[in-house]
C-alpha atoms as a PDB file:
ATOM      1  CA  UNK A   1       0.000   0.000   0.000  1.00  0.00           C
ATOM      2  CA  UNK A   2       1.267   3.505  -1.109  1.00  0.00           C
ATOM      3  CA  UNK A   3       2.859   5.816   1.776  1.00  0.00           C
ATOM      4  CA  UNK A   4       0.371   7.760   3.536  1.00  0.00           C
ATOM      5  CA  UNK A   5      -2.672   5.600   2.518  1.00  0.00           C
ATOM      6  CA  UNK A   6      -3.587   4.411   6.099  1.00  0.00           C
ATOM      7  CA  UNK A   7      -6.607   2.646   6.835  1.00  0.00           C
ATOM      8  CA  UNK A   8      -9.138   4.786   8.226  1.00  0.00           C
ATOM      9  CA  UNK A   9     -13.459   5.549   8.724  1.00  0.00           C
ATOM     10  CA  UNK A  10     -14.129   9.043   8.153  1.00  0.00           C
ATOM     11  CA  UNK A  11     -18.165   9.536   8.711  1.00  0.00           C
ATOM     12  CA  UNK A  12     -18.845  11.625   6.422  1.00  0.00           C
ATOM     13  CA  UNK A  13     -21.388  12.785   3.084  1.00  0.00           C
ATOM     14  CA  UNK A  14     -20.658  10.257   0.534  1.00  0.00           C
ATOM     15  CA  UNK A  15     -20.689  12.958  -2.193  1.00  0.00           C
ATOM     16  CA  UNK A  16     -21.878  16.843  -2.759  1.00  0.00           C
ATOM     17  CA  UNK A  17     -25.446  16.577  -3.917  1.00  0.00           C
ATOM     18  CA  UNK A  18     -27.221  19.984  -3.530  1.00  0.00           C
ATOM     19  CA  UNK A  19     -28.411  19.813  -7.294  1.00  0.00           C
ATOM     20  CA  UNK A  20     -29.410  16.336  -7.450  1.00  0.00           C
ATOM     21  CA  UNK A  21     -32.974  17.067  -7.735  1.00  0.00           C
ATOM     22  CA  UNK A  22     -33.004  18.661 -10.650  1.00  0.00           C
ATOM     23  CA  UNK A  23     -30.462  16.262 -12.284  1.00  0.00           C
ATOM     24  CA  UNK A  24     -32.383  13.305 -11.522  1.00  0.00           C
ATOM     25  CA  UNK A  25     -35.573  14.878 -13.054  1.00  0.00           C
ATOM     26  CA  UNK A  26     -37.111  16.356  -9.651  1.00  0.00           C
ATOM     27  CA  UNK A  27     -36.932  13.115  -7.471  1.00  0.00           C
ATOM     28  CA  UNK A  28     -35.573  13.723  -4.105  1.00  0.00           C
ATOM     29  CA  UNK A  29     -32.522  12.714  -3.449  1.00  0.00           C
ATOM     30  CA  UNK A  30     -31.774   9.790   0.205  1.00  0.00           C
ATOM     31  CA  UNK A  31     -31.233  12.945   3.134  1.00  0.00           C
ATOM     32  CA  UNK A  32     -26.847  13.063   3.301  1.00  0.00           C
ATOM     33  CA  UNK A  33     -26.616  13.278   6.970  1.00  0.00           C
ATOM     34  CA  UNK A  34     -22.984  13.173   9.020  1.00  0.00           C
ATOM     35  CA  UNK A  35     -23.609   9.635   9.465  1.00  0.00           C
ATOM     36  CA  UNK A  36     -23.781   8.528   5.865  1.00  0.00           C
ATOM     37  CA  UNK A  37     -19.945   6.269   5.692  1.00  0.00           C
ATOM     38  CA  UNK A  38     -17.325   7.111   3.487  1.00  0.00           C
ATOM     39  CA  UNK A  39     -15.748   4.132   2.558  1.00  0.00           C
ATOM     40  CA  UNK A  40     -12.729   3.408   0.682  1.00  0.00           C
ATOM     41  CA  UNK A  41     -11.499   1.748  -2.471  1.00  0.00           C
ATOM     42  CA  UNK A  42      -9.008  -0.902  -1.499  1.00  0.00           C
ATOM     43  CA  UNK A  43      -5.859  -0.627  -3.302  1.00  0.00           C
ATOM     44  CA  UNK A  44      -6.602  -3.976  -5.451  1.00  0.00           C
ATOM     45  CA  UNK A  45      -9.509  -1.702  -7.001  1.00  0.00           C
ATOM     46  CA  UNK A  46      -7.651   1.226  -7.402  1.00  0.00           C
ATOM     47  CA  UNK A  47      -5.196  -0.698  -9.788  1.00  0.00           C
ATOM     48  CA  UNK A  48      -8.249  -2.536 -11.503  1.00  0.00           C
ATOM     49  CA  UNK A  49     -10.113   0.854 -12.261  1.00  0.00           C
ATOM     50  CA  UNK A  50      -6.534   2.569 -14.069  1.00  0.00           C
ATOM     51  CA  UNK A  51      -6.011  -0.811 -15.611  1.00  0.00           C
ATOM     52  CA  UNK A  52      -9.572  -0.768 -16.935  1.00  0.00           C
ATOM     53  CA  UNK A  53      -9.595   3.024 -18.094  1.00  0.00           C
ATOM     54  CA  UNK A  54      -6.198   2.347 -19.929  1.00  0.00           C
ATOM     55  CA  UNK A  55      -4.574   5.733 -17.976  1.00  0.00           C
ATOM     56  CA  UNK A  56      -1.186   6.646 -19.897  1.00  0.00           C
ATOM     57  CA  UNK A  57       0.128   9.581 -19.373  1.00  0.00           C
ATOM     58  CA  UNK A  58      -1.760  11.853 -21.550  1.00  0.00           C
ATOM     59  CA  UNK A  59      -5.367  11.158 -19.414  1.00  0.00           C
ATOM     60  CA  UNK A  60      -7.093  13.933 -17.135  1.00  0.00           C
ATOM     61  CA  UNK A  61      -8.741  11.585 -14.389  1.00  0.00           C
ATOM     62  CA  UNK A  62     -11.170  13.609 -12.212  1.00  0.00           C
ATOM     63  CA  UNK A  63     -12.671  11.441  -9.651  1.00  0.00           C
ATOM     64  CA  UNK A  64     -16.189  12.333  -7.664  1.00  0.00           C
ATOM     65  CA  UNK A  65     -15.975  11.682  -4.155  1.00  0.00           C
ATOM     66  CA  UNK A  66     -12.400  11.490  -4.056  1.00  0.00           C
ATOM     67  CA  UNK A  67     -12.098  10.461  -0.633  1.00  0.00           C
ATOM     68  CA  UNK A  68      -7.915  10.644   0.674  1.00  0.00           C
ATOM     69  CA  UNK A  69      -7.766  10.636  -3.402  1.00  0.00           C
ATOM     70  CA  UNK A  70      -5.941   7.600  -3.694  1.00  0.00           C
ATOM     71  CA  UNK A  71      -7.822   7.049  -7.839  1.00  0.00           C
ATOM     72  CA  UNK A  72      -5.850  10.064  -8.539  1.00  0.00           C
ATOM     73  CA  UNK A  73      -2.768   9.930  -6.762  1.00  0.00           C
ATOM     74  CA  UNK A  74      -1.918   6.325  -8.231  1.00  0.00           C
ATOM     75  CA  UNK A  75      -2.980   7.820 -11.900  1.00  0.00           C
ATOM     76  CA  UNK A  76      -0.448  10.281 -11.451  1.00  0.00           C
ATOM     77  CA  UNK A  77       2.351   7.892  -9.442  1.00  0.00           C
ATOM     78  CA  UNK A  78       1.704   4.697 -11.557  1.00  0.00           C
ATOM     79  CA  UNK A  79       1.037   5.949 -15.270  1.00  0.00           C
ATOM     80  CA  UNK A  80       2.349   9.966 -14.926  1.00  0.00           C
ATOM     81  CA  UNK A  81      -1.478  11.128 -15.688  1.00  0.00           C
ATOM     82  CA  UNK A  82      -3.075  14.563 -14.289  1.00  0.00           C
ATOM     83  CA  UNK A  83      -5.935  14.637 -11.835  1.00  0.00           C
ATOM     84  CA  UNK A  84      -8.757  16.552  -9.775  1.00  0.00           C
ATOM     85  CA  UNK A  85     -10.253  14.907  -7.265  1.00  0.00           C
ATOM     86  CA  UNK A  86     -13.830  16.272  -6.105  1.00  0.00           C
ATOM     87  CA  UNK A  87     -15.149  15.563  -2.676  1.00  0.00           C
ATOM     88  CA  UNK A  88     -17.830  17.354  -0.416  1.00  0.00           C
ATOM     89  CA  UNK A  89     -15.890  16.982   2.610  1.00  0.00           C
ATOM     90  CA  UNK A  90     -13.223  19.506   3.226  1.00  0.00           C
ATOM     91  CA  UNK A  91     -11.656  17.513   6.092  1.00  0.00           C
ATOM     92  CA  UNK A  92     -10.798  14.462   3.311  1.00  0.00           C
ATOM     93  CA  UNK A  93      -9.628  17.430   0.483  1.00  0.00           C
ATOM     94  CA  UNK A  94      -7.077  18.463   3.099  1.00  0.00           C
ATOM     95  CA  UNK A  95      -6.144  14.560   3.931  1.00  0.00           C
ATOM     96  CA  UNK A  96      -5.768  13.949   0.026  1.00  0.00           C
ATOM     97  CA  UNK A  97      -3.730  17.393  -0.458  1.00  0.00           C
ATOM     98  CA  UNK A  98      -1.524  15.628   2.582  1.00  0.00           C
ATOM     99  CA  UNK A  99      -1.038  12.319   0.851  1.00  0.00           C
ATOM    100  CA  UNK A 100      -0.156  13.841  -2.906  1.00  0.00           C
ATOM    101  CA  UNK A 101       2.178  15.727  -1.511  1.00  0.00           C
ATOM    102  CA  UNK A 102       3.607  12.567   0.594  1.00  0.00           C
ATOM    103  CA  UNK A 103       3.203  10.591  -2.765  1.00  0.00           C
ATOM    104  CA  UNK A 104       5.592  13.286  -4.596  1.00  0.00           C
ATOM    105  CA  UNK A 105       2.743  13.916  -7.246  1.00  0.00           C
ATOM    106  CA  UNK A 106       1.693  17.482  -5.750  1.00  0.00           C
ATOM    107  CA  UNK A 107       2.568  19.058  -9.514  1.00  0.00           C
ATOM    108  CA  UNK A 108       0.186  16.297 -10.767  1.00  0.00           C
ATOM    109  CA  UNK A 109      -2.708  16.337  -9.113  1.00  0.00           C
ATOM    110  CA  UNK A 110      -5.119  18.749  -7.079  1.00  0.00           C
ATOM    111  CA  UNK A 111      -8.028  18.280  -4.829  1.00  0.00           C
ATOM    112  CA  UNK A 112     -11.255  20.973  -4.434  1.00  0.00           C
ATOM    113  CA  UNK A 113     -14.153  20.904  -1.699  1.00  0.00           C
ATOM    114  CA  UNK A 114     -16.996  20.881  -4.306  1.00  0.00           C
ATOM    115  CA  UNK A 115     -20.672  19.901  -4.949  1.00  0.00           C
ATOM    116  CA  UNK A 116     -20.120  17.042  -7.725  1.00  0.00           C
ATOM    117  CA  UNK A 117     -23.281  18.014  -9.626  1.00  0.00           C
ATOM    118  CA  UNK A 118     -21.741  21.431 -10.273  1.00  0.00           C
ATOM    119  CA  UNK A 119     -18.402  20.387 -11.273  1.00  0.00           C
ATOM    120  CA  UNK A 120     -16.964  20.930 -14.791  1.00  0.00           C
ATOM    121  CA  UNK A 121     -15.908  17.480 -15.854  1.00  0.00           C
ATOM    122  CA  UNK A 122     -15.395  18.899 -19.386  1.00  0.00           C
ATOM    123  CA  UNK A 123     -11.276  18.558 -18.814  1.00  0.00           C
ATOM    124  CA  UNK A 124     -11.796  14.790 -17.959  1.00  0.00           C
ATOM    125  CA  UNK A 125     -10.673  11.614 -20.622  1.00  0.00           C
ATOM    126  CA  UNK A 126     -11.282   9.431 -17.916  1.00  0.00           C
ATOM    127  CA  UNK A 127     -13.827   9.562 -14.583  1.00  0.00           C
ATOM    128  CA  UNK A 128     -13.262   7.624 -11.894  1.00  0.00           C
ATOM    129  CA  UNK A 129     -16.168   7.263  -8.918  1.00  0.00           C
ATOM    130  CA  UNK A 130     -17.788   5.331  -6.206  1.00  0.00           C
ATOM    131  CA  UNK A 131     -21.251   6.324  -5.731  1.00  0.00           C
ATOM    132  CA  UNK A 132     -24.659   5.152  -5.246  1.00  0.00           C
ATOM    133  CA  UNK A 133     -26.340   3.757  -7.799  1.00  0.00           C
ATOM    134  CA  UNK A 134     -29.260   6.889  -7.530  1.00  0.00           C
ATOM    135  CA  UNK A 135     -26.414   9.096  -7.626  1.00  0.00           C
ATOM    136  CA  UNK A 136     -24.725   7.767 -10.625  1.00  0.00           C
ATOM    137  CA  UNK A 137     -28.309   7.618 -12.719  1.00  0.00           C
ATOM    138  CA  UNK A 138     -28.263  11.385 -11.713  1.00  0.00           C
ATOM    139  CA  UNK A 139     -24.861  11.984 -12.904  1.00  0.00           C
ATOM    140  CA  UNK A 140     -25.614   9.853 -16.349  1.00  0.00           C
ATOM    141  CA  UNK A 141     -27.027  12.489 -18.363  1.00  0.00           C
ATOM    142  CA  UNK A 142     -23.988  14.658 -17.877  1.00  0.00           C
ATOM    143  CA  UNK A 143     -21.688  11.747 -18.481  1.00  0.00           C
ATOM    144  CA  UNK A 144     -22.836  10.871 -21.897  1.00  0.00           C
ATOM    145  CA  UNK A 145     -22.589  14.608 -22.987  1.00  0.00           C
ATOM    146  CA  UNK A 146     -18.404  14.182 -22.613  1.00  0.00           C
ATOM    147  CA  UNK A 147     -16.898  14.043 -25.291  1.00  0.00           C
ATOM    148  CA  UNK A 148     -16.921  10.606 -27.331  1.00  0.00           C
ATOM    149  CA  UNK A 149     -14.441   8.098 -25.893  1.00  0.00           C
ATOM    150  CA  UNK A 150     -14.331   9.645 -22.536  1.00  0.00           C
ATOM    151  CA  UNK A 151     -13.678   6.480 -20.334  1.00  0.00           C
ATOM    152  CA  UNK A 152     -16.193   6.352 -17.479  1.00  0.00           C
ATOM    153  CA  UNK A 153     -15.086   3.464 -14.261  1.00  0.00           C
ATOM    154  CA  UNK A 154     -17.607   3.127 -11.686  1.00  0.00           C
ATOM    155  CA  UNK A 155     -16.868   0.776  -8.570  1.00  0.00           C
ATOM    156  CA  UNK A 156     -20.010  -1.714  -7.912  1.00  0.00           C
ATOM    157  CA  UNK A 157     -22.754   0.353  -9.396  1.00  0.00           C
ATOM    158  CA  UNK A 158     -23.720   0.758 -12.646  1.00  0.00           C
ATOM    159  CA  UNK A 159     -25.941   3.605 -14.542  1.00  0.00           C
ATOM    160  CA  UNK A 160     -29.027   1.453 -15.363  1.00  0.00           C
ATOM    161  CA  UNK A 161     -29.950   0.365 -18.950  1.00  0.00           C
ATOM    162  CA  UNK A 162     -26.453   1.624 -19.950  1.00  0.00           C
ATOM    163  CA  UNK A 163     -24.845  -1.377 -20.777  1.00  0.00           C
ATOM    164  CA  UNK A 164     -20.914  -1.519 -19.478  1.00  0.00           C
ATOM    165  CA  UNK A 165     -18.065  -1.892 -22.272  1.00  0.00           C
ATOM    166  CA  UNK A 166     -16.137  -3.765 -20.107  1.00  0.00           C
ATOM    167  CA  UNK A 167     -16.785  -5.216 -16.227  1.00  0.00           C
ATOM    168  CA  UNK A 168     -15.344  -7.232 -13.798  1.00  0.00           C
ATOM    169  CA  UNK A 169     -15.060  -8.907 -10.342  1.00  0.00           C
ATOM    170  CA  UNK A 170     -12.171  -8.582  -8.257  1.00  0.00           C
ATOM    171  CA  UNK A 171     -11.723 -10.190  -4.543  1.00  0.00           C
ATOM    172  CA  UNK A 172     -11.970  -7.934  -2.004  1.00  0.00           C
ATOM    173  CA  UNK A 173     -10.814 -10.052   1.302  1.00  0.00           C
ATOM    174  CA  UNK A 174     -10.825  -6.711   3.937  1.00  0.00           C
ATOM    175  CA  UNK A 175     -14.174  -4.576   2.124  1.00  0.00           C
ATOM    176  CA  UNK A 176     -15.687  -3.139   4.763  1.00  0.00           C
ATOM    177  CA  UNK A 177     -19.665  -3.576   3.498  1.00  0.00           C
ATOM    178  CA  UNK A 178     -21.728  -5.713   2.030  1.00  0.00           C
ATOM    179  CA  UNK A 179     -21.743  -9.341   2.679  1.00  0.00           C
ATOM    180  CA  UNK A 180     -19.790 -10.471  -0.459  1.00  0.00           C
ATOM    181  CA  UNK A 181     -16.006  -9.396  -0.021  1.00  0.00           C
ATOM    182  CA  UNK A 182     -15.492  -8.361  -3.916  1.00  0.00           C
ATOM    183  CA  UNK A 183     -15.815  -5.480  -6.073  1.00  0.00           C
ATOM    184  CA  UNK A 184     -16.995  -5.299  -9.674  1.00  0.00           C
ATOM    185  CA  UNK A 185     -15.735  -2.616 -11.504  1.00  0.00           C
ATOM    186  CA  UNK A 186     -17.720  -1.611 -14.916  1.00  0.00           C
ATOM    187  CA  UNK A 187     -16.004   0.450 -17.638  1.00  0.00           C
ATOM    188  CA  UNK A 188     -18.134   2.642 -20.334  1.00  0.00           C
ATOM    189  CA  UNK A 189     -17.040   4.465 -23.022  1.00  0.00           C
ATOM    190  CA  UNK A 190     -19.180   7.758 -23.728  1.00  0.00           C
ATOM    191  CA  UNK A 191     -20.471   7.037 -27.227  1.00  0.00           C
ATOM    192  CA  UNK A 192     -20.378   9.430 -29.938  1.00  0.00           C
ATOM    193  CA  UNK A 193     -23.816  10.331 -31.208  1.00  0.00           C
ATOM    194  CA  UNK A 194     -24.485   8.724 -34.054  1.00  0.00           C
ATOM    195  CA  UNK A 195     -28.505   8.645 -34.503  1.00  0.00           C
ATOM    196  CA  UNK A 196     -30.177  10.209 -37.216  1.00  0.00           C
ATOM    197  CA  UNK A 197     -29.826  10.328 -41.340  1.00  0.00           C
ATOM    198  CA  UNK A 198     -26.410  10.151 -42.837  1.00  0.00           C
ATOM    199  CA  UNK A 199     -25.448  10.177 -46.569  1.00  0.00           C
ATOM    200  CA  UNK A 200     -22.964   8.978 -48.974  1.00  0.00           C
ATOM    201  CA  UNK A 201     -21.349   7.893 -51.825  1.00  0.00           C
ATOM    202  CA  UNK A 202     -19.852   5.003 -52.606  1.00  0.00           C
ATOM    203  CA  UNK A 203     -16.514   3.429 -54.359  1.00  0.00           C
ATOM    204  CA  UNK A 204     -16.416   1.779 -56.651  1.00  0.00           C
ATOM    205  CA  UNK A 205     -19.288   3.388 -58.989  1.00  0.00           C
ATOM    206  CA  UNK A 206     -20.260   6.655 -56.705  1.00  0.00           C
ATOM    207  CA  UNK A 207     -23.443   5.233 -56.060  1.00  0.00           C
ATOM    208  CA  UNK A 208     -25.328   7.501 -53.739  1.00  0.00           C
ATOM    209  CA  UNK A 209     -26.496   5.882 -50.377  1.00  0.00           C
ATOM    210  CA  UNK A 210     -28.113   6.544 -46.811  1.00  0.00           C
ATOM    211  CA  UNK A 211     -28.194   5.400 -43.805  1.00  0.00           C
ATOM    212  CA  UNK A 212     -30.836   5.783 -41.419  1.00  0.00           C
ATOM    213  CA  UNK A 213     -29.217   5.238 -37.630  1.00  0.00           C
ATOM    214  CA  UNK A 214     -31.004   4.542 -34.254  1.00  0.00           C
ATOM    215  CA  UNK A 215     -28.992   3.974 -31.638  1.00  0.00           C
ATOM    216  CA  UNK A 216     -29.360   3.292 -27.383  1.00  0.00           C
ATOM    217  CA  UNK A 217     -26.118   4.286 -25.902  1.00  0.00           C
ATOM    218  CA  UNK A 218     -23.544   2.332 -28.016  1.00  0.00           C
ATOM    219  CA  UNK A 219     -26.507  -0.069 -29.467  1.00  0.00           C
ATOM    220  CA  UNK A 220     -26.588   0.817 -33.293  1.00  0.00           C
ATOM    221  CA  UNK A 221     -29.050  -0.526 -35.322  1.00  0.00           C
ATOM    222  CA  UNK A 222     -30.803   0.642 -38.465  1.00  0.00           C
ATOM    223  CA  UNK A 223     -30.759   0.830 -42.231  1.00  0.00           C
ATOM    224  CA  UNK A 224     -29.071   1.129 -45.815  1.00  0.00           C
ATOM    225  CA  UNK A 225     -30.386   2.430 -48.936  1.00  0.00           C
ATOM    226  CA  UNK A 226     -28.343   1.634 -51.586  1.00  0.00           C
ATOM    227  CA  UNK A 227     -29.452   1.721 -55.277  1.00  0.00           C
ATOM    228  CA  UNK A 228     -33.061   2.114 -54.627  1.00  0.00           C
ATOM    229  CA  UNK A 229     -32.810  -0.931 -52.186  1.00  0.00           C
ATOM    230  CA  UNK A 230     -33.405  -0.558 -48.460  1.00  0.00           C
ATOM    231  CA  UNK A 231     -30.995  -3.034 -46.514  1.00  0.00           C
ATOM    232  CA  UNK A 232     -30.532  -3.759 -43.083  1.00  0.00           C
ATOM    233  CA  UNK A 233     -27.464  -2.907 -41.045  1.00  0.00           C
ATOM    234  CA  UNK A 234     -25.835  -5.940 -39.343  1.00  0.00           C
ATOM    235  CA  UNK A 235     -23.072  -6.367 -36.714  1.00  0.00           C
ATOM    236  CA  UNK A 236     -22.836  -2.676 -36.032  1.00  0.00           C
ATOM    237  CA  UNK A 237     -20.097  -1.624 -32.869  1.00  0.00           C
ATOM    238  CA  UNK A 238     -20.015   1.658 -31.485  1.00  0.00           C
ATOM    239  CA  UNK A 239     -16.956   2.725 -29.203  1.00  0.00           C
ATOM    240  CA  UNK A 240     -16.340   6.048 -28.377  1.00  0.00           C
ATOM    241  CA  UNK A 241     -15.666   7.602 -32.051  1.00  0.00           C
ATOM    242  CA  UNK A 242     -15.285   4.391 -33.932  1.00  0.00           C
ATOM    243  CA  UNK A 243     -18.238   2.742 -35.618  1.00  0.00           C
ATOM    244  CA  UNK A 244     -18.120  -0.105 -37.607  1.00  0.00           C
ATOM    245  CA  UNK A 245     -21.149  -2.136 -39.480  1.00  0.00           C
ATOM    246  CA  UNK A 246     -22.096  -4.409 -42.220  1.00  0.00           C
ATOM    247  CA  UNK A 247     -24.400  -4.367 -44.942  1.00  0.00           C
ATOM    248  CA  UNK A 248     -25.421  -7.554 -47.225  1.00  0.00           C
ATOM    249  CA  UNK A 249     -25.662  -6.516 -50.736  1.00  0.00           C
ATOM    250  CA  UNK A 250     -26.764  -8.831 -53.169  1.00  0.00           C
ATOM    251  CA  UNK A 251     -23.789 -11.581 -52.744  1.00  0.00           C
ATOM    252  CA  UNK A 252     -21.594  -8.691 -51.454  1.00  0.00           C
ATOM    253  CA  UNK A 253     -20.880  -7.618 -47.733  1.00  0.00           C
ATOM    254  CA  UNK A 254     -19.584  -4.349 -47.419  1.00  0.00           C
ATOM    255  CA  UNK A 255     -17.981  -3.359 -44.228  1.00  0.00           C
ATOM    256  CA  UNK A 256     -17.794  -0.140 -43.304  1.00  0.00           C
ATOM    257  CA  UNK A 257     -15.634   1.705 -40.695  1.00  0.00           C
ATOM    258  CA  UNK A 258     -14.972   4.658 -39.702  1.00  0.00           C
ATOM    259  CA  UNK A 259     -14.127   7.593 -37.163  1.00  0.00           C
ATOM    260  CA  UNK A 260     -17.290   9.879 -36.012  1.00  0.00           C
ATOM    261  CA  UNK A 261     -16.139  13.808 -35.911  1.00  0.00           C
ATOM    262  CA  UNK A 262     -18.307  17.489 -36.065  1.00  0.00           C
ATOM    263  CA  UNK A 263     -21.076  15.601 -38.354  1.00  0.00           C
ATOM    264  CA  UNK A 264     -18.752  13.360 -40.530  1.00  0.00           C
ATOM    265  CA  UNK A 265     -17.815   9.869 -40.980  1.00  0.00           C
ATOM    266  CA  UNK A 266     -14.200   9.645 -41.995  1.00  0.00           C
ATOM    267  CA  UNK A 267     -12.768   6.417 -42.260  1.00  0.00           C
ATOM    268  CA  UNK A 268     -12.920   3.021 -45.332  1.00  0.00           C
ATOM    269  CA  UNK A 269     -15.250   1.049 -46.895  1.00  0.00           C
ATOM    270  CA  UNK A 270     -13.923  -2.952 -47.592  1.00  0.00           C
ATOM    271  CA  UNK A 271     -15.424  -4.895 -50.284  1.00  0.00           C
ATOM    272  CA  UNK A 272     -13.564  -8.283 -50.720  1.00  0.00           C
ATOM    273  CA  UNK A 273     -10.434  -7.719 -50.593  1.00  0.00           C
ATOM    274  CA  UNK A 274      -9.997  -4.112 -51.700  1.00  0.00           C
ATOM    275  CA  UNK A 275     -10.521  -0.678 -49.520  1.00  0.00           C
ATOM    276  CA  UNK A 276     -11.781   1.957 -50.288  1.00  0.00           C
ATOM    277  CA  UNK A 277     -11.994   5.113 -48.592  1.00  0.00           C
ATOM    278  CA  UNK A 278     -15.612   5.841 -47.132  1.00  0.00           C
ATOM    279  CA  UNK A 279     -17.266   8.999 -45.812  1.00  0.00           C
ATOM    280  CA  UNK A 280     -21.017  10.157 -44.443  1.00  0.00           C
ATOM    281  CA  UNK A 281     -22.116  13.285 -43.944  1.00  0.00           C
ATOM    282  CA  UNK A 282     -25.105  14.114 -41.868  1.00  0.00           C
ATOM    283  CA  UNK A 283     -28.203  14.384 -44.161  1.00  0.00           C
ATOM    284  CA  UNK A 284     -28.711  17.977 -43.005  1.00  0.00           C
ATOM    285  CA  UNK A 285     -25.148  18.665 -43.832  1.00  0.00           C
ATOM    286  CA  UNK A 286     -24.517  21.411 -46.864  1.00  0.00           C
ATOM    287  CA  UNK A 287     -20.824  19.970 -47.581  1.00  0.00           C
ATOM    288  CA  UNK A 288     -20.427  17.595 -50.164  1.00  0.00           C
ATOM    289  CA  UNK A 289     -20.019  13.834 -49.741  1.00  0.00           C
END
């Protein structure tokens, strides 16, 4: 365990939630009271979030309800990464401040006493908490309005219908609640937005085409039309800016690929074994395709 990370039970809010309300569409929020716990992370689920995220050294991690801000501090002492960590309590912002500074990563990382639901997390590639599950479904909204492939790691609760990109179960011999001594950790990927009309034209032959996209988080589903013929899309992935998908054409499958970007789709088109370059434009779009 790092130096200065000691165990300890600070009673304390579990996170700053003065505009929950409004956030989670005018539902009150469970009273915060001085007795609610703050409990920590162990250090096996600290290294199991990073490892998750994929933190190099290029990542912003802001984590909400930071606690002695242990997420950040190993981001910045394992992998060289920036941080903020957010907590309600200015007693634990102090302790943190403490243990950065006894970690050597004080030029790294910083800690602010802060309500969570009023906290810019625009800076943030990845976001690192563990909250209650009401609390994350308040925070969701927010979340998916980061920026595509923002990397979102949530210890033990998830955000409801939002299915994770990536989860797992780690043993957890000393957790201090719940019966079960493990952690699952869940990892989502803030999808770009993808649904709506797009249009293009296609190699070899320019033949004009359109796809009509739905999409549920990074669930893509929808159709072609190609040459007069309406198709369905098959096989399509969404992650963070890259979407990928299928079409049957006759005897053909066409795979398409690409990068999602300010209204465009920039990225190839495989038919067999050749490539082509491929590119949509939004339907509403003036540029050329």
């Amino acid at each position: 365990m790092p130096d200065g990370f000691r165990p300890r039970l600070l009673l304390t809010a579990f996170c700053g939630l003065l505009s929950i309300a409004a956030a989670a569409g005018g539902e009150e929020p469970p009273a915060i009271t001085e007795e609610t716990p703050y409990v920590q992370s162990g250090m096996v689920v600290v290294e199991t979030m990073l490892e998750m995220a994929g933190v190099r050294a290029s990542d912003f991690v802001m984590d909400l309800g930071s606690g002695d801000g242990r997420i950040v501090i190993e981001a910045a002492r394992r992998y060289g990464a920036r941080g903020l960590g957010v907590d309600y309590d200015p007693r634990l912002v102090k302790l943190a401040t403490e243990n950065a500074a006894r970690a050597g990563v004080s030029d790294h990382v910083s800690f602010v006493e802060q309500d969570i639901f009023k906290t810019d997390l625009g800076a943030a590639s990845v976001v690192t908490m563990y909250l209650l599950p009401e609390y994350n479904l308040a925070l969701r909204p927010r979340l998916l309005a980061l920026k595509a492939g923002t990397r979102i790691v949530s210890h033990d609760w998830g955000f409801g219908d939002w299915r994770a990109d990536a989860e797992t179960t780690v043993p957890v011999p000393d957790k201090p609640v719940e019966v079960k001594k493990s952690s699952t950790i869940r990892l989502y990927i803030v999808p770009a937005k993808v649904e709506g009309a797009w249009r293009s034209r296609l190699s070899p032959g320019a033949r004009d085409a359109r796809f009509e996209l739905r999409q549920k988080f990074q669930e893509v589903s929808g159709t072609a039309v190609i040459g007069g013929r309406s198709l369905p899309i098959e096989r399509a992935l969404l992650r963070g800016e890259f979407l990928s998908f299928r079409v049957q054409d006759g005897k053909r499958t066409l795979r398409f690929n690409g990068y999602v970007s300010s209204g465009r789709i920039t990225g190839q088109l495989g038919i067999g074994d050749r490539s082509y370059r491929w590119r949509a434009l939004r339907a509403d779009s003036q540029a050329q395709g």
